[in-house]
C-alpha atoms as a PDB file:
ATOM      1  CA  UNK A   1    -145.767  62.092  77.996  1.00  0.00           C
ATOM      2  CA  UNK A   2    -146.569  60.159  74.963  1.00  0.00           C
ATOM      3  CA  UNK A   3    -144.127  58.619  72.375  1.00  0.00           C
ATOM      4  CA  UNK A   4    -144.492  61.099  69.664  1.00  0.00           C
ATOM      5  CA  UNK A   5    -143.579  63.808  72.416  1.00  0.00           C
ATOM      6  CA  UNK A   6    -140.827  61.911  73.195  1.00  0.00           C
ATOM      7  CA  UNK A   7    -139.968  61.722  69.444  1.00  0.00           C
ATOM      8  CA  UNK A   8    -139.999  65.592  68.702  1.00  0.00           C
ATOM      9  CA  UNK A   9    -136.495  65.478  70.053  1.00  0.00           C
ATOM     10  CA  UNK A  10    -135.067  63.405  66.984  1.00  0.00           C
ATOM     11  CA  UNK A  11    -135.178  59.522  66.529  1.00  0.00           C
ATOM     12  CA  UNK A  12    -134.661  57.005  69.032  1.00  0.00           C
ATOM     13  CA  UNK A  13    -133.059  52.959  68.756  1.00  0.00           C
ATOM     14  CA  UNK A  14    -136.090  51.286  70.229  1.00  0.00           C
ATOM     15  CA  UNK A  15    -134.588  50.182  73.555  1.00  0.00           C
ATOM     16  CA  UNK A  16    -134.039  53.840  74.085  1.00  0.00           C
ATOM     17  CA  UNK A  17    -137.627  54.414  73.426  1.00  0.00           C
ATOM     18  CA  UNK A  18    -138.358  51.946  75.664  1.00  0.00           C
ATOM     19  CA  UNK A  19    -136.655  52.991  78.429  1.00  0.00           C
ATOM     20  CA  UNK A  20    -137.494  56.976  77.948  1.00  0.00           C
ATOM     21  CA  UNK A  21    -141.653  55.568  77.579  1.00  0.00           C
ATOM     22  CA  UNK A  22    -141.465  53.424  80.644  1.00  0.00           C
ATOM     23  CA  UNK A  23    -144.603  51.598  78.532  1.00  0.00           C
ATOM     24  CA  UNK A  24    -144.327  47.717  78.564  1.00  0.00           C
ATOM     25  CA  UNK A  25    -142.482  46.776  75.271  1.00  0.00           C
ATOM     26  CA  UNK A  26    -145.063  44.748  73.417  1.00  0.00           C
ATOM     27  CA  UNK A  27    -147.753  47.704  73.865  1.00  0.00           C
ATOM     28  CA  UNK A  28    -144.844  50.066  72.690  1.00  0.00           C
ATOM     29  CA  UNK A  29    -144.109  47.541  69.651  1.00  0.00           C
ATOM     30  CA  UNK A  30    -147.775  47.747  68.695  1.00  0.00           C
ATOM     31  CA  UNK A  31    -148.565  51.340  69.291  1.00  0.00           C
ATOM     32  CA  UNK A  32    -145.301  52.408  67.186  1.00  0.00           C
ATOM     33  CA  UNK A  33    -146.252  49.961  64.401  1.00  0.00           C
ATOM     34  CA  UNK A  34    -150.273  51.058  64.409  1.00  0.00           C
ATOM     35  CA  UNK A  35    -149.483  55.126  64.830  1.00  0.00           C
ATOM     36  CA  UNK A  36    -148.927  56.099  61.109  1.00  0.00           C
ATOM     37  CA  UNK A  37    -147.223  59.622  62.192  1.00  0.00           C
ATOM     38  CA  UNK A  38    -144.342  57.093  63.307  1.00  0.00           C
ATOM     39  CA  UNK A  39    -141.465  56.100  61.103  1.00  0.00           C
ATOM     40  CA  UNK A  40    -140.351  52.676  61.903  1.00  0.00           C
ATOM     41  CA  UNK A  41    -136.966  51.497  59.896  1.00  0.00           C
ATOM     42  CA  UNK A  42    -135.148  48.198  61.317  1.00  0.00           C
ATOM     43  CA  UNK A  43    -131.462  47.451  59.688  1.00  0.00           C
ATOM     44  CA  UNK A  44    -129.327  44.316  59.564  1.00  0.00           C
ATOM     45  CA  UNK A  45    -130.931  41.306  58.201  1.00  0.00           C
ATOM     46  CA  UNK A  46    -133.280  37.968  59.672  1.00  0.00           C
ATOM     47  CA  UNK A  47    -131.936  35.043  58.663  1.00  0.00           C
ATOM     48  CA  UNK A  48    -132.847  31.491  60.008  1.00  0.00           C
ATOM     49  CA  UNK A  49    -133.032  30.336  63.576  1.00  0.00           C
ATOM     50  CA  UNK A  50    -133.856  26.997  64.992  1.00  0.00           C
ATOM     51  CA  UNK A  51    -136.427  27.413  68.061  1.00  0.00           C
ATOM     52  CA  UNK A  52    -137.973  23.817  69.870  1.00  0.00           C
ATOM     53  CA  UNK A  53    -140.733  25.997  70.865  1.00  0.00           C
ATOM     54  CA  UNK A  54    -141.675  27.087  67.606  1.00  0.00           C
ATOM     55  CA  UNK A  55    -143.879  24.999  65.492  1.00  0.00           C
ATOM     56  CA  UNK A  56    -141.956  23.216  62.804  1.00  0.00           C
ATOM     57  CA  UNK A  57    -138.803  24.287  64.673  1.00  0.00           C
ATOM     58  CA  UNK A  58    -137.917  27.469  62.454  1.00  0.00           C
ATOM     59  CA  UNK A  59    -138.144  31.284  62.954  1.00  0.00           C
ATOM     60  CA  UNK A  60    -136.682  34.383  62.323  1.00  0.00           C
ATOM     61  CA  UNK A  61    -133.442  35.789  64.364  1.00  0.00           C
ATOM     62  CA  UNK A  62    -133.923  38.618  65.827  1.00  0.00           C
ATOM     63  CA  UNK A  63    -137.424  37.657  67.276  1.00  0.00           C
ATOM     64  CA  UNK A  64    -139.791  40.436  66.953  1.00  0.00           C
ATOM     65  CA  UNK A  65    -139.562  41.932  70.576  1.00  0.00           C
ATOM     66  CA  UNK A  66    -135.191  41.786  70.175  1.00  0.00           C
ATOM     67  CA  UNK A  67    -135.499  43.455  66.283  1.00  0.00           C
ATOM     68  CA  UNK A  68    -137.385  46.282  67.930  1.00  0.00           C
ATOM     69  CA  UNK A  69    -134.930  46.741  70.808  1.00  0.00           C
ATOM     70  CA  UNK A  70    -132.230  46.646  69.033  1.00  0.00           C
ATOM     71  CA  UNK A  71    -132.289  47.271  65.510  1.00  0.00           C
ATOM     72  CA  UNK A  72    -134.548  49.364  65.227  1.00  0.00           C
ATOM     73  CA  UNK A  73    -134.724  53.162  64.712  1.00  0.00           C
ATOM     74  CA  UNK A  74    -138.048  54.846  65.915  1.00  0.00           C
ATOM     75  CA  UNK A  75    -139.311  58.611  64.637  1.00  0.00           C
ATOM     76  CA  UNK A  76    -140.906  61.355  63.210  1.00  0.00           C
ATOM     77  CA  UNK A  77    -139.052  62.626  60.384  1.00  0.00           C
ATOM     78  CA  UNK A  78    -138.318  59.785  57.552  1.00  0.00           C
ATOM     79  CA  UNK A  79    -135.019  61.585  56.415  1.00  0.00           C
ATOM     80  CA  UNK A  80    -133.643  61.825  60.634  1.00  0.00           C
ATOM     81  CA  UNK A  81    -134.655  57.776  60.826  1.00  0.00           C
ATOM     82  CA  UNK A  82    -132.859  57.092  58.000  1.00  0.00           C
ATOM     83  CA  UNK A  83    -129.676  59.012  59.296  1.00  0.00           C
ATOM     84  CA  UNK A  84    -129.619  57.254  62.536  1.00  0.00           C
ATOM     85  CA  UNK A  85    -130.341  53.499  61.153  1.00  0.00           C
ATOM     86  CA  UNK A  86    -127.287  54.030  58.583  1.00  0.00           C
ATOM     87  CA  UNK A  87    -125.441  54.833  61.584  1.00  0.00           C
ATOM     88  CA  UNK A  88    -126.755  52.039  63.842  1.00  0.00           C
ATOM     89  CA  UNK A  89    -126.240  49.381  60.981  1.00  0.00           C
ATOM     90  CA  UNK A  90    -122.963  50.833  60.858  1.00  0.00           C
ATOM     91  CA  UNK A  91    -122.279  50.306  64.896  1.00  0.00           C
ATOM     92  CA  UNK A  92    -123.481  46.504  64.756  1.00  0.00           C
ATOM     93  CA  UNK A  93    -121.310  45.981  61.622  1.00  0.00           C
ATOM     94  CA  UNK A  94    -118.091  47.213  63.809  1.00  0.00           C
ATOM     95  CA  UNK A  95    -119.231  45.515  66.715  1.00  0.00           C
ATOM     96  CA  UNK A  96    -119.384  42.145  64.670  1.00  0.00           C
ATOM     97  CA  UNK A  97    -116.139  42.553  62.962  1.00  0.00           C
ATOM     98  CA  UNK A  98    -114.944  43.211  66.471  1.00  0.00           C
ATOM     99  CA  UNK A  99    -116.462  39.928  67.651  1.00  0.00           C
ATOM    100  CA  UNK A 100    -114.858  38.306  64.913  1.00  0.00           C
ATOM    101  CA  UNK A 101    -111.432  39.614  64.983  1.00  0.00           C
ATOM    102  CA  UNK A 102    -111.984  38.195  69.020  1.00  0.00           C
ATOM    103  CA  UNK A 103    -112.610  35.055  67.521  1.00  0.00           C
ATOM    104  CA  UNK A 104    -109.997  35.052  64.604  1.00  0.00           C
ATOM    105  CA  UNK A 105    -107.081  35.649  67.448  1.00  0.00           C
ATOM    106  CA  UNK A 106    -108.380  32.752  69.456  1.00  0.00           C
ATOM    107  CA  UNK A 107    -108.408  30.383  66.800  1.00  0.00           C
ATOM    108  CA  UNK A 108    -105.029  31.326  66.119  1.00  0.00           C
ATOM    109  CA  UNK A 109    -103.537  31.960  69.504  1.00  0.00           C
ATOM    110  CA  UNK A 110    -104.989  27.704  70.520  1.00  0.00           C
ATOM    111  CA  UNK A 111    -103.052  26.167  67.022  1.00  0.00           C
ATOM    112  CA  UNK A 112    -100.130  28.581  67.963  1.00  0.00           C
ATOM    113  CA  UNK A 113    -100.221  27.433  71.783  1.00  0.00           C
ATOM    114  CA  UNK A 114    -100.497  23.401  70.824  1.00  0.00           C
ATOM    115  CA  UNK A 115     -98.349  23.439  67.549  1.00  0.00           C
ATOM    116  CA  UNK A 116    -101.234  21.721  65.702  1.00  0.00           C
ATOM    117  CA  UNK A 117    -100.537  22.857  62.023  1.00  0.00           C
ATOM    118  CA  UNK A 118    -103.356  20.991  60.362  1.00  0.00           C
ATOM    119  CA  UNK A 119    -106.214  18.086  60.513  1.00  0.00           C
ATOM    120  CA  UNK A 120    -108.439  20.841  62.198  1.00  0.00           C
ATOM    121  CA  UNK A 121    -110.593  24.295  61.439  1.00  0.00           C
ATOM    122  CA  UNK A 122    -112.244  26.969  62.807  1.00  0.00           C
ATOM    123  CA  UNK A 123    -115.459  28.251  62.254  1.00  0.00           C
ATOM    124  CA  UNK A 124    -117.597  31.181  63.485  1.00  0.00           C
ATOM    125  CA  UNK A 125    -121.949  31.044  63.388  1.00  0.00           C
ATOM    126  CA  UNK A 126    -124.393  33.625  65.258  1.00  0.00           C
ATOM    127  CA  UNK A 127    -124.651  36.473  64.591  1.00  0.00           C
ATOM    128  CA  UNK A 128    -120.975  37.441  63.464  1.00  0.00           C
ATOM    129  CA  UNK A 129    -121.228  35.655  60.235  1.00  0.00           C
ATOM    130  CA  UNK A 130    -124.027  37.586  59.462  1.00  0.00           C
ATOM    131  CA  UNK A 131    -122.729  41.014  61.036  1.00  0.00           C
ATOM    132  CA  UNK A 132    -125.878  41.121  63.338  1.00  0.00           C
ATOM    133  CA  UNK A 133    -123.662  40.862  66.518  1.00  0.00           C
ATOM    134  CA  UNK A 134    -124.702  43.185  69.815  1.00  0.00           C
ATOM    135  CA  UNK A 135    -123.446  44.873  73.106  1.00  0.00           C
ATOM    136  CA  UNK A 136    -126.719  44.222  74.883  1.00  0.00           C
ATOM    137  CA  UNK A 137    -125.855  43.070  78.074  1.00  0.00           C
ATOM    138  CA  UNK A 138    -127.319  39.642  78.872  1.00  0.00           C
ATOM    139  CA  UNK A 139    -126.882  36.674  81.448  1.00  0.00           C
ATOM    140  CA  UNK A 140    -124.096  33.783  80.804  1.00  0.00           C
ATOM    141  CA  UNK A 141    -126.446  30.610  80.453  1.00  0.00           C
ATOM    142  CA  UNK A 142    -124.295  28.990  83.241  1.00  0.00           C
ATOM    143  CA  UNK A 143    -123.421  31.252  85.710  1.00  0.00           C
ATOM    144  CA  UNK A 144    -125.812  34.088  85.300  1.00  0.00           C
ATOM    145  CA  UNK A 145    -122.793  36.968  84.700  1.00  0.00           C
ATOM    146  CA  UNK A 146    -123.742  39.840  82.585  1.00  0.00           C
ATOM    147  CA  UNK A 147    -121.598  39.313  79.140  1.00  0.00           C
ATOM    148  CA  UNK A 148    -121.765  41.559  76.195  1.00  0.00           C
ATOM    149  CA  UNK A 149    -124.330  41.298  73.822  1.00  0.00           C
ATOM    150  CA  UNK A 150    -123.560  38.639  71.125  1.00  0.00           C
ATOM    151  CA  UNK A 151    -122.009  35.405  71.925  1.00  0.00           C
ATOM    152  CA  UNK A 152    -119.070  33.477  69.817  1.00  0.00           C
ATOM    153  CA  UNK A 153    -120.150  30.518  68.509  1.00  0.00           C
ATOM    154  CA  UNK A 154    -117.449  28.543  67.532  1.00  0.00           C
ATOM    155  CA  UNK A 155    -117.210  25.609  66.002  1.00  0.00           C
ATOM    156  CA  UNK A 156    -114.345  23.665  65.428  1.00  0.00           C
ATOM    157  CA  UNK A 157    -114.080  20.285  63.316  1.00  0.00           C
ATOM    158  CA  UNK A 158    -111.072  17.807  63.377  1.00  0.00           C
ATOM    159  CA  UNK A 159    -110.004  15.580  60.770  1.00  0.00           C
ATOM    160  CA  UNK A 160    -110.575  11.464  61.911  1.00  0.00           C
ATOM    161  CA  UNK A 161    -106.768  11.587  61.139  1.00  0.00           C
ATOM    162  CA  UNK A 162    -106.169  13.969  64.413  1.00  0.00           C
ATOM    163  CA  UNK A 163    -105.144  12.001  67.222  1.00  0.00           C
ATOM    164  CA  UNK A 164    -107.082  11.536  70.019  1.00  0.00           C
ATOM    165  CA  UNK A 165    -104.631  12.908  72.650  1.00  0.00           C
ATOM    166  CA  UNK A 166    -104.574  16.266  69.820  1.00  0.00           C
ATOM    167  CA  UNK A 167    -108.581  16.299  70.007  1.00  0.00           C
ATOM    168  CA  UNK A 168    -108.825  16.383  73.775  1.00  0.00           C
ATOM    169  CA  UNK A 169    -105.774  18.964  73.784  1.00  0.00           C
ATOM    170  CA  UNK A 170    -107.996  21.385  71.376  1.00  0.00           C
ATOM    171  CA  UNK A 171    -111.287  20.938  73.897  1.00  0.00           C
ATOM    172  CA  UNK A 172    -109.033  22.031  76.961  1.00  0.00           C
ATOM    173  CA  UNK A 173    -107.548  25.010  75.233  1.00  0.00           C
ATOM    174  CA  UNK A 174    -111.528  26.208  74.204  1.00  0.00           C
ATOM    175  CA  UNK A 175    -112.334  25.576  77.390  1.00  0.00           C
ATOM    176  CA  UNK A 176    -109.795  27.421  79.241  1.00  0.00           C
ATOM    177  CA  UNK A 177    -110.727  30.506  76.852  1.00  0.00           C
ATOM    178  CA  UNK A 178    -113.719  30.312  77.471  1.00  0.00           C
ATOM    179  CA  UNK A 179    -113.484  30.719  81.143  1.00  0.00           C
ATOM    180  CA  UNK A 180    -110.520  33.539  80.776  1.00  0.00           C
ATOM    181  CA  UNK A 181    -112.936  35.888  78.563  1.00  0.00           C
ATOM    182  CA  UNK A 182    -115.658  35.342  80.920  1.00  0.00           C
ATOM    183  CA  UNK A 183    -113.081  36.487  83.450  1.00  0.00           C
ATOM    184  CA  UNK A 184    -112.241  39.351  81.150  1.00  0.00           C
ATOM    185  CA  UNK A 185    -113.010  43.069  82.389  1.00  0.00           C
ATOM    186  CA  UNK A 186    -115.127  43.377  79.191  1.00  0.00           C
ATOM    187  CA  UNK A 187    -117.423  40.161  79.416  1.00  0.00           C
ATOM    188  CA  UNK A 188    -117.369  37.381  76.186  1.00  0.00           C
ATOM    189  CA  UNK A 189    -119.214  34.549  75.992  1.00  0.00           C
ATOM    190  CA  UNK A 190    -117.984  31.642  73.959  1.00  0.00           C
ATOM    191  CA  UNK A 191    -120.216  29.165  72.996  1.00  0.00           C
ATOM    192  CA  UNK A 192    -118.359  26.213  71.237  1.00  0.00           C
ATOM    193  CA  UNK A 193    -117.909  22.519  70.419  1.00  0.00           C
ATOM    194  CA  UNK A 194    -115.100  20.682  68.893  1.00  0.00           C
ATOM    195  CA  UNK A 195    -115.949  17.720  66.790  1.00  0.00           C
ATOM    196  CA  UNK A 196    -114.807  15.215  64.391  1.00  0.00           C
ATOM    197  CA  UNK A 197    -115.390  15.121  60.763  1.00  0.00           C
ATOM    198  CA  UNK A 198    -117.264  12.073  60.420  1.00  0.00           C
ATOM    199  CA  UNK A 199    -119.974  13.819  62.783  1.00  0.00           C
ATOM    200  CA  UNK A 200    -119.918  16.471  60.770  1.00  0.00           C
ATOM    201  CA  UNK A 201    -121.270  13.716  58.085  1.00  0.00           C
ATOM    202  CA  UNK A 202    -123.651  12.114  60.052  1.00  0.00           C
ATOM    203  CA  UNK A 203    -125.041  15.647  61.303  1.00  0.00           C
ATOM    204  CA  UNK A 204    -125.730  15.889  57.111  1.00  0.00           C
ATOM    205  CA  UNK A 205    -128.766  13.600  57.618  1.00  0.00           C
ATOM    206  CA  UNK A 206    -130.739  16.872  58.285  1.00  0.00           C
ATOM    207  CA  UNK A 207    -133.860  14.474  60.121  1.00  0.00           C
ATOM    208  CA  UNK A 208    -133.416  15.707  63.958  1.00  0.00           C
ATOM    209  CA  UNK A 209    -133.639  19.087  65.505  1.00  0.00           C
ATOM    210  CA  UNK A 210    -130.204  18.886  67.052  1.00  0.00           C
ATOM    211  CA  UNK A 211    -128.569  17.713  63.370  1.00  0.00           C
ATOM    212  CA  UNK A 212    -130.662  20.644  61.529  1.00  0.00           C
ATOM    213  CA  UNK A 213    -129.089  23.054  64.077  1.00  0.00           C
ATOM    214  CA  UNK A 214    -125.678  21.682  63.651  1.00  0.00           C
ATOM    215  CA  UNK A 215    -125.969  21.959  59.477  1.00  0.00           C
ATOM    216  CA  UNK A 216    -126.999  25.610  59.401  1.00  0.00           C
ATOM    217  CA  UNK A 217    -124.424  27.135  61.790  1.00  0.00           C
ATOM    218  CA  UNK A 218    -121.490  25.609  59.758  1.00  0.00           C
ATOM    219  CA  UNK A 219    -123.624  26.263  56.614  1.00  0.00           C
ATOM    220  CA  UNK A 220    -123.692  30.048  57.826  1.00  0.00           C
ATOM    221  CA  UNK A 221    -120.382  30.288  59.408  1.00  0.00           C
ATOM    222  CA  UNK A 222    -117.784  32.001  58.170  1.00  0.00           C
ATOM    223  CA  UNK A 223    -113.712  30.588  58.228  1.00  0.00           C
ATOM    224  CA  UNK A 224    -111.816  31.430  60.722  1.00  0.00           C
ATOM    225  CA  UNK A 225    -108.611  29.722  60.846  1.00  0.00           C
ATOM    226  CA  UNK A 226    -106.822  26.774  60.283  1.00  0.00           C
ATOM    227  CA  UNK A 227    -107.224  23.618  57.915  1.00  0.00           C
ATOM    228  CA  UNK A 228    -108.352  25.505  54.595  1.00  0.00           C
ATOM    229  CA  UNK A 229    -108.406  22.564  52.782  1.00  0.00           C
ATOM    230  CA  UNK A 230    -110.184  20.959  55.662  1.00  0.00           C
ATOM    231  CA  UNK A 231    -113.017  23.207  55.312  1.00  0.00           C
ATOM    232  CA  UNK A 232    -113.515  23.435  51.845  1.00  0.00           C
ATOM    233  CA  UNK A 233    -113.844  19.440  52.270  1.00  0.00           C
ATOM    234  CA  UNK A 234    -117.103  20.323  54.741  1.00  0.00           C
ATOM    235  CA  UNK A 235    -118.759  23.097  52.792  1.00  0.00           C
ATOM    236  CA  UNK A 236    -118.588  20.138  49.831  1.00  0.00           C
ATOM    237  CA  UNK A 237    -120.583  17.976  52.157  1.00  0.00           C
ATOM    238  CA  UNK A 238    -123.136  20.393  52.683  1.00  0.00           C
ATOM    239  CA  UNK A 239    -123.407  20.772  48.936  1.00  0.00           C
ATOM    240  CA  UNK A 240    -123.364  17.119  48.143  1.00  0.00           C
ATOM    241  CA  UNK A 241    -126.159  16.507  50.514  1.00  0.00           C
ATOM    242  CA  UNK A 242    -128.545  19.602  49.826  1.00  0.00           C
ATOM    243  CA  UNK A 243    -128.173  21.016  52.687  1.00  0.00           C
ATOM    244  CA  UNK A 244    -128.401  25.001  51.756  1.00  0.00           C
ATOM    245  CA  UNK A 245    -131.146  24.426  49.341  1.00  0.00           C
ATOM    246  CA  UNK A 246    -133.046  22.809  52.695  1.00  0.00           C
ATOM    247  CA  UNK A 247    -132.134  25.213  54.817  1.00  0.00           C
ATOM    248  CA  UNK A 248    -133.648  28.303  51.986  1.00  0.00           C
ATOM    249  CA  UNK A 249    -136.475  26.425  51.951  1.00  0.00           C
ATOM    250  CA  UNK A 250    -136.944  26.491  55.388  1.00  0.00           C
ATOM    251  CA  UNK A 251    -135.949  30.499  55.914  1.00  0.00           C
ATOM    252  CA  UNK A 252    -138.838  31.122  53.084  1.00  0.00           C
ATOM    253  CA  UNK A 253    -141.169  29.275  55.449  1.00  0.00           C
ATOM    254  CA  UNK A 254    -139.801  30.702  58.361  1.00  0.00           C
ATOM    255  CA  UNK A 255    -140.296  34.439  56.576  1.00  0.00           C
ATOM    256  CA  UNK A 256    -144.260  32.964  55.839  1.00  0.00           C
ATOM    257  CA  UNK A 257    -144.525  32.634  59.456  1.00  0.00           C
ATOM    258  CA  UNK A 258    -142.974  36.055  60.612  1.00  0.00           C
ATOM    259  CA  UNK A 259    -145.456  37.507  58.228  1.00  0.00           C
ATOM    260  CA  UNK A 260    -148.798  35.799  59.614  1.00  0.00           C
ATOM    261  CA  UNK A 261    -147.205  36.226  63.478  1.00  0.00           C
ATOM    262  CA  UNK A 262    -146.856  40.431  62.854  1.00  0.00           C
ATOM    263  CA  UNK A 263    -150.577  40.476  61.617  1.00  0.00           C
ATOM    264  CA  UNK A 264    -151.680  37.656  64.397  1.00  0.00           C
ATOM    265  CA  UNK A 265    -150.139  40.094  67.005  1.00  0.00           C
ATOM    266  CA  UNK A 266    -151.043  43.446  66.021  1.00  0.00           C
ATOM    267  CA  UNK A 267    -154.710  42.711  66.217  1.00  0.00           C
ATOM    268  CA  UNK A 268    -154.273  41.508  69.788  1.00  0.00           C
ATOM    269  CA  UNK A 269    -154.744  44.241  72.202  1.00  0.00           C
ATOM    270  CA  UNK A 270    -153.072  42.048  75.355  1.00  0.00           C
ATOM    271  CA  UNK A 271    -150.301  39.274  74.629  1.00  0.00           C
ATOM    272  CA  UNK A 272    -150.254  35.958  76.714  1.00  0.00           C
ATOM    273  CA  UNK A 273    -148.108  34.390  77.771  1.00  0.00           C
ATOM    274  CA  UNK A 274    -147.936  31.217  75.009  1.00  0.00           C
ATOM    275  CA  UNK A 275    -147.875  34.142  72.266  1.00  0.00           C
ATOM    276  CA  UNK A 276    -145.402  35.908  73.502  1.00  0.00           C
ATOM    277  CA  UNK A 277    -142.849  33.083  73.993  1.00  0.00           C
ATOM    278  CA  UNK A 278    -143.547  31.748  70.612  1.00  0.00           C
ATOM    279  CA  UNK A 279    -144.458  34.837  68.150  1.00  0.00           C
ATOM    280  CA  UNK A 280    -143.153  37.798  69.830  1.00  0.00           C
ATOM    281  CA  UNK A 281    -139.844  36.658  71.933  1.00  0.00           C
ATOM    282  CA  UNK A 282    -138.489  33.670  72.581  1.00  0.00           C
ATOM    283  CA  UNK A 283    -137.490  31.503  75.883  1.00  0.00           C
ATOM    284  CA  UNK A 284    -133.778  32.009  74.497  1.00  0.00           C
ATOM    285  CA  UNK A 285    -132.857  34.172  71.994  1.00  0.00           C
ATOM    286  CA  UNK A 286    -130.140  31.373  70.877  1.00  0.00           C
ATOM    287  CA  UNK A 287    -129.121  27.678  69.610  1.00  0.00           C
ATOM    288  CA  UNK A 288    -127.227  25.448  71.288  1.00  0.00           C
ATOM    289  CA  UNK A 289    -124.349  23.780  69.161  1.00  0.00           C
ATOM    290  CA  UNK A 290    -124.294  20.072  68.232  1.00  0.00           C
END
């Protein structure tokens, strides 16, 4: 059966397609894009994402392959895509204020559980921030355990005034939700690091990979809980030392490349291996925190 028989029926989300087709997915990718009876419509937004494997370190999240299988709607009928991607885009936007009402209560329920009152703030990056978060199952990176979809990255920065034994106090209590969740009947992954201000600062020098990834998840991230005054204090930083106008700068390049890598791999009737790691998915479809 071929996909526009399988289409007749009424739009599909691309990893239904997928599934239904049985075709490998960069072959579907391509034949949906190239077959002008198809309606194509992806919702949500790409925004910035640091890759080592890329070039110049920058690309768009969702990679092409995870945009297709998940955010995007696949059909016939212009008016039936439409209906179905308004209702998808609505789906990941409850899903991500799910994830972050997850996050919000831990934030809270660590400061309520050590009594610290101030000197330290939470902060959310991923996906949340930018209501792209997912139920795809995936591995844990550690263990291997299916989790769902999204992770929480959270990132939380102490004052150099916190005491030390209040620091190390604030790492156990992540830690120790971050193995209860993954214990959880519905699978979370948290993905965090606590850290002092003054790395926060250094991190501002913007001239390694690892300090580039660490400015644009706080510069994306959204408040959580905490130190208000704290965090207004880092978003300043960022400002003071150009950090969002370096980071738009690199999302236009990043939007360049996206571009050139669609027409690069719609020409190509076979995808190796190099190309698909690098234009079409990625080795990990994350960043690590610094």
């Amino acid at each position: 059966m071929g996909i526009e028989d399988l289409l007749k029926s009424g739009p599909l989300i691309g990893k239904e397609l997928y599934i239904l087709s049985g075709i490998e997915i960069f072959q579907l990718w391509r034949a949906c894009k190239l077959d002008n009876k198809i309606v194509m419509k992806a919702v949500g937004k790409k925004y910035l994402r640091f890759d080592k494997n890329v070039p110049g370190y920058v690309r768009l999240s969702p990679a092409i392959e995870r945009e297709f299988l998940t955010y995007t709607v696949v059909g016939l009928d212009l008016d039936e895509v439409e209906r179905k991607a308004k209702e998808l885009e609505n789906e990941i936007i409850k899903i991500s204020e799910e994830k972050l009402a997850l996050s919000r209560k831990i934030a809270r329920e660590i400061l309520d559980q050590t009594g610290i009152r101030k000197d330290i703030c939470f902060i959310i990056g991923g996906d949340v921030p930018h209501r792209m978060a997912h139920r795809d199952p995936r591995p844990e990176r550690s263990t291997g355990e299916m989790v769902s979809g999204s992770d929480l990255d959270i990132i939380v920065v102490a004052s150099d005034n916190l005491p030390e034994n209040e620091f190390n106090t604030i790492d156990e209590s992540m830690y120790l939700k971050k193995h209860a969740l993954l214990r959880a009947p519905v699978k979370e992954e948290i993905d965090y690091l606590v850290k002092r201000f003054s790395k926060v600062e250094e991190q501002t020098k913007f001239d390694s990979f690892d300090r580039m990834v660490a400015c644009k998840i706080i510069a994306e991230g959204e408040f959580l809980h905490g130190d208000k005054s704290l965090y207004q204090k880092i978003i300043r930083l960022l400002e003071q030392k150009n950090i969002y106008k370096k980071l738009e700068e690199l999302e236009y390049k990043a939007k360049g490349d996206r571009k050139l890598a669609e027409e690069y791999l719609l020409k190509k009737e076979k995808i190796e291996e190099e190309d698909y790691l690098k234009l079409f998915s990625t080795t990990e479809e994350f960043s690590e925190i610094f």
